[in-house]
N, C-alpha and C. Protein backbone atom coordinates (compact mmCIF):
# COMPACT_ATOMS: atom_id res chain seq x y z
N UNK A 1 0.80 -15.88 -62.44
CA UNK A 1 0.74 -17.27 -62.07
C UNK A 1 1.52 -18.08 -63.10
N UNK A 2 2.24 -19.24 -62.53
CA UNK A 2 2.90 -19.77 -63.32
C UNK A 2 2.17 -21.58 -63.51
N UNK A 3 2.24 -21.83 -64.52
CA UNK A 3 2.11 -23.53 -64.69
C UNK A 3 3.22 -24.37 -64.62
N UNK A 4 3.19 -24.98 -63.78
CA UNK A 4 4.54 -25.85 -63.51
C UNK A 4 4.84 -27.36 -63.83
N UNK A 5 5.89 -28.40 -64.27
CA UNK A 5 5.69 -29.56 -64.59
C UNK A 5 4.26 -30.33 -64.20
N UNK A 6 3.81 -30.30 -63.19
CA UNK A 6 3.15 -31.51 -62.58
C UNK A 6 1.81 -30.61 -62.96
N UNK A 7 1.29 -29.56 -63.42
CA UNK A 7 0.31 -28.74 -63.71
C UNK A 7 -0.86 -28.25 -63.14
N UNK A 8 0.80 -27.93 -62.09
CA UNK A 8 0.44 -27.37 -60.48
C UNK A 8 0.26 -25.55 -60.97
N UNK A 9 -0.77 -24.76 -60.37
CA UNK A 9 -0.11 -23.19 -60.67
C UNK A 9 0.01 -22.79 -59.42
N UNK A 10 1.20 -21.84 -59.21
CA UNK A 10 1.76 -20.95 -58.42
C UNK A 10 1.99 -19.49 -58.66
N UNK A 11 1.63 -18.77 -57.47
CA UNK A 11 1.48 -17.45 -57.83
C UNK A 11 3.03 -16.80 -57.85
N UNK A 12 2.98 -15.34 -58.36
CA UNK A 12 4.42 -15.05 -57.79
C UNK A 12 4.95 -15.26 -56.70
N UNK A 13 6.14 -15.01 -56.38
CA UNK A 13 6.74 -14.85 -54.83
C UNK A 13 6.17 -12.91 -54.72
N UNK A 14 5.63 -12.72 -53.74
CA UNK A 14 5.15 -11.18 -53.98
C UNK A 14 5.44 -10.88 -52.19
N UNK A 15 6.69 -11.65 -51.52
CA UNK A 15 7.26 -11.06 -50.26
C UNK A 15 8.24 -10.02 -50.83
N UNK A 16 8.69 -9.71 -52.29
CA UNK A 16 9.86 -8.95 -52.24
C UNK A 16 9.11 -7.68 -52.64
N UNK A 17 9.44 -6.60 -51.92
CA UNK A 17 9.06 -5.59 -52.19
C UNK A 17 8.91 -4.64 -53.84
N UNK A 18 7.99 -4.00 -53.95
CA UNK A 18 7.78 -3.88 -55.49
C UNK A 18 8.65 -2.49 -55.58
N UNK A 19 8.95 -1.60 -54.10
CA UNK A 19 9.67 -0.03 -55.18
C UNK A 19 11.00 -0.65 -54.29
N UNK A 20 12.26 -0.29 -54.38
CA UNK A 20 13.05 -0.17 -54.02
C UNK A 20 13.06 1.07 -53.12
N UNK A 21 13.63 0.68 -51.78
CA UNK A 21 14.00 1.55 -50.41
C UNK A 21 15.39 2.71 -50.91
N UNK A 22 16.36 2.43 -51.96
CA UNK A 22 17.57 3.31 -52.08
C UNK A 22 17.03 4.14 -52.97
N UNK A 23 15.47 4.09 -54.06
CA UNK A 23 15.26 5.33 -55.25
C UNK A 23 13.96 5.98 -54.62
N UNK A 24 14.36 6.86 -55.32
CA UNK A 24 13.21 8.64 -55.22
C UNK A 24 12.19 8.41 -56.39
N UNK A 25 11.14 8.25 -55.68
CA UNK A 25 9.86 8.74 -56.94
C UNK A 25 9.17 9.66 -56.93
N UNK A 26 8.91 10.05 -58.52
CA UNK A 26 8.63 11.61 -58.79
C UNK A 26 6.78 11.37 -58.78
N UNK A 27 6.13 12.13 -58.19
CA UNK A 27 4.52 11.67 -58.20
C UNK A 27 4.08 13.32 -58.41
N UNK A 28 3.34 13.35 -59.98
CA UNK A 28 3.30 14.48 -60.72
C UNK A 28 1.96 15.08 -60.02
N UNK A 29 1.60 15.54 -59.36
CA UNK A 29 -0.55 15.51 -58.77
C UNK A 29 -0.27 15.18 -57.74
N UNK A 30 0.32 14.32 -56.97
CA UNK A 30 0.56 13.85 -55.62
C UNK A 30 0.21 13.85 -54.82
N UNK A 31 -0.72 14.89 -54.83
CA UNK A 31 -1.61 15.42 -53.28
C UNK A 31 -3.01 16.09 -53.98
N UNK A 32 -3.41 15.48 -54.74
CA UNK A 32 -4.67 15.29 -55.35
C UNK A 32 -5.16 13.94 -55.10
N UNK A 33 -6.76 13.67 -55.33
CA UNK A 33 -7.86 12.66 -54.84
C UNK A 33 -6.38 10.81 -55.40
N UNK A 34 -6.56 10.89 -56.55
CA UNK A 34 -5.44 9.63 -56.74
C UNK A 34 -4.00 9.65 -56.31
N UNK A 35 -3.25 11.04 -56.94
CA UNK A 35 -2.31 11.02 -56.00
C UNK A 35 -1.85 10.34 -54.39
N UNK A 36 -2.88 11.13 -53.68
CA UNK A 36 -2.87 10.25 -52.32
C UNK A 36 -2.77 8.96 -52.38
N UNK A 37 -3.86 8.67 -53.23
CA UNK A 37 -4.12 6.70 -53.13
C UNK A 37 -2.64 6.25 -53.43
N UNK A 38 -2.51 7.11 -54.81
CA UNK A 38 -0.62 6.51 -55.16
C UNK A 38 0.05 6.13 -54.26
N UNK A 39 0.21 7.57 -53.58
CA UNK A 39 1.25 7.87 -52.47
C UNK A 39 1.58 7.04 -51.83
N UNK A 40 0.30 6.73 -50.88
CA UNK A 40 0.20 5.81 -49.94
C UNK A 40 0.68 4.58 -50.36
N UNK A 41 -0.16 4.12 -51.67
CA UNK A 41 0.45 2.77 -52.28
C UNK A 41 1.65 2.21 -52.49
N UNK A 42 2.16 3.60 -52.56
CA UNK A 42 3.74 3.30 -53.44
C UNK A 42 4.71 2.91 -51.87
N UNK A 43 4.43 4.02 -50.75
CA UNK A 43 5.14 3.51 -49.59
C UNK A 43 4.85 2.42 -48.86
N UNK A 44 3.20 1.78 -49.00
CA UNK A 44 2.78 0.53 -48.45
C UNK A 44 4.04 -0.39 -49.15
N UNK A 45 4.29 -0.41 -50.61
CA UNK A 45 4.89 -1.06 -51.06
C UNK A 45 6.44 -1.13 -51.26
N UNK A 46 6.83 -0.53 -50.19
CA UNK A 46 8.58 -0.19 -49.91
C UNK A 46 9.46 0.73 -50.40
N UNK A 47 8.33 1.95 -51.16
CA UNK A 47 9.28 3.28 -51.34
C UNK A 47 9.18 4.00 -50.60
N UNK A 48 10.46 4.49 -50.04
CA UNK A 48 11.11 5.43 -48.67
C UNK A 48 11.31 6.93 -49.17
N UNK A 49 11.26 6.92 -50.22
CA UNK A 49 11.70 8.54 -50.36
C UNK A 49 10.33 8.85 -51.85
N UNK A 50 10.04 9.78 -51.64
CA UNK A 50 8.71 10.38 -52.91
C UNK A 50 8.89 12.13 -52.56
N UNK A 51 8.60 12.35 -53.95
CA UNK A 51 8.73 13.54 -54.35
C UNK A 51 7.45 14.05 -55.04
N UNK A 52 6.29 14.48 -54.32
CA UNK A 52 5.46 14.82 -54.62
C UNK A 52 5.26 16.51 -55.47
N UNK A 53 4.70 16.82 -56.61
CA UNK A 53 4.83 18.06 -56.93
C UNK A 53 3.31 18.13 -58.05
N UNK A 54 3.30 19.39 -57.18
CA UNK A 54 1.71 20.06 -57.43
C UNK A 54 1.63 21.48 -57.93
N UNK A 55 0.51 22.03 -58.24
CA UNK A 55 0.37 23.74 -58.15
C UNK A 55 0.42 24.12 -57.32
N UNK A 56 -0.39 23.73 -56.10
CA UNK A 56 -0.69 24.22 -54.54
C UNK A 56 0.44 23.96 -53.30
N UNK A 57 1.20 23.16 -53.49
CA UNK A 57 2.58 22.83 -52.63
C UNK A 57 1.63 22.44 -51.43
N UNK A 58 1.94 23.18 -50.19
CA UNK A 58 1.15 22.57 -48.53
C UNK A 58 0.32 23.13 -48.34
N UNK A 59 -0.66 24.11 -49.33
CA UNK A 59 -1.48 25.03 -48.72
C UNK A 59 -2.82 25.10 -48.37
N UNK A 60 -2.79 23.12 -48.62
CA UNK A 60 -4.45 22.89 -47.97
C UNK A 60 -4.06 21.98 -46.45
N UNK A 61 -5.14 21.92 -45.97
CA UNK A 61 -4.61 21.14 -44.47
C UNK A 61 -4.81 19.66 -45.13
N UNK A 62 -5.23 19.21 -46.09
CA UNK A 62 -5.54 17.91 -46.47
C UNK A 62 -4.05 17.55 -47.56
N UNK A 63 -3.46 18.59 -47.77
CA UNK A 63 -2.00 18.54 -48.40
C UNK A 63 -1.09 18.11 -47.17
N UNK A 64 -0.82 18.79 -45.83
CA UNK A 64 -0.44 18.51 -45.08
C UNK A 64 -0.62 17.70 -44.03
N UNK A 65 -1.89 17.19 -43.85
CA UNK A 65 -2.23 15.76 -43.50
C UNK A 65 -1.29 14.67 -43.75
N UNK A 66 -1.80 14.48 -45.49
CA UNK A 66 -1.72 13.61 -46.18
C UNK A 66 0.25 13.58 -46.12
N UNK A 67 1.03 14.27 -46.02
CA UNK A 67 2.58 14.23 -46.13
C UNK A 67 3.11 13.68 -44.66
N UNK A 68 2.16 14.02 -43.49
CA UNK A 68 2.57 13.66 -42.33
C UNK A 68 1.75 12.65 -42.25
N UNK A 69 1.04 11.85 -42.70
CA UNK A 69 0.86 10.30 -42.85
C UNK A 69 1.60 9.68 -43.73
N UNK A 70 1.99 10.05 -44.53
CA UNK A 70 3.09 9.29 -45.32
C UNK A 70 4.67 9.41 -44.50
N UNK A 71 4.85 10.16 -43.48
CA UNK A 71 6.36 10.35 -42.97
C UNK A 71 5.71 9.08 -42.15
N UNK A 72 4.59 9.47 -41.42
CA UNK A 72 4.90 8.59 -40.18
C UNK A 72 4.59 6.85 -41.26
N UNK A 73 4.09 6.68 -41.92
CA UNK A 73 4.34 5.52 -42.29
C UNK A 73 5.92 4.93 -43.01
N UNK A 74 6.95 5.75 -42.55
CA UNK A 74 8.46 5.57 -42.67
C UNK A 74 9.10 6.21 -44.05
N UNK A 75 8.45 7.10 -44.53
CA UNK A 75 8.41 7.61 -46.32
C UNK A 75 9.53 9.27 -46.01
N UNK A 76 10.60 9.36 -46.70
CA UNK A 76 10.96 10.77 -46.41
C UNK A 76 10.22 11.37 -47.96
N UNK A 77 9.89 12.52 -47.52
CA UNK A 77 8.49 13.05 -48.55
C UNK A 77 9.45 14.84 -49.12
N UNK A 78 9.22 14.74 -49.77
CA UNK A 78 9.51 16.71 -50.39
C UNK A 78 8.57 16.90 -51.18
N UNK A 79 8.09 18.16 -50.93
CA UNK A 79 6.69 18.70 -51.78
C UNK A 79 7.31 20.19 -52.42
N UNK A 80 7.01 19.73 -53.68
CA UNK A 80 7.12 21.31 -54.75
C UNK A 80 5.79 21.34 -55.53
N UNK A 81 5.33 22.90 -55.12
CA UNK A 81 4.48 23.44 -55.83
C UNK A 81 4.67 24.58 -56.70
């Protein structure tokens, strides 16, 4: 929040997206209990591409859930385990 001449406050402008749509983020756990929350967070918030990497790669159905809810919410996803 900002204080302004007249000692008015205003919040940020928070329409511009917080990740950038052209970079790749690396999400170390990714498909673990926070991971997910990340995940999700990070594409709610306009990152298109994530690179999730784990021990287990796709080999729970809640690993592979969780990657095909993040595509269909517009995210291109790669998983290394």
């Amino acid at each position: 929040m900002t204080l302004t001449n007249g000692n008015k406050v205003t919040a940020p402008n928070t329409s511009k997206p917080l990740f950038r749509k052209d970079a790749s983020y690396l999400l170390v756990g990714g498909l673990g209990g926070i991971g997910r929350a990340i995940a999700s967070w990070t594409v709610e918030h306009g990152a298109k591409h994530l690179v999730l990497v784990n021990r287990s790669g796709l080999s729970t159905d809640t690993a592979r859930s969780t990657v095909g809810i993040l595509r269909e919410m517009g995210s291109e996803v790669v998983v290394r385990g």
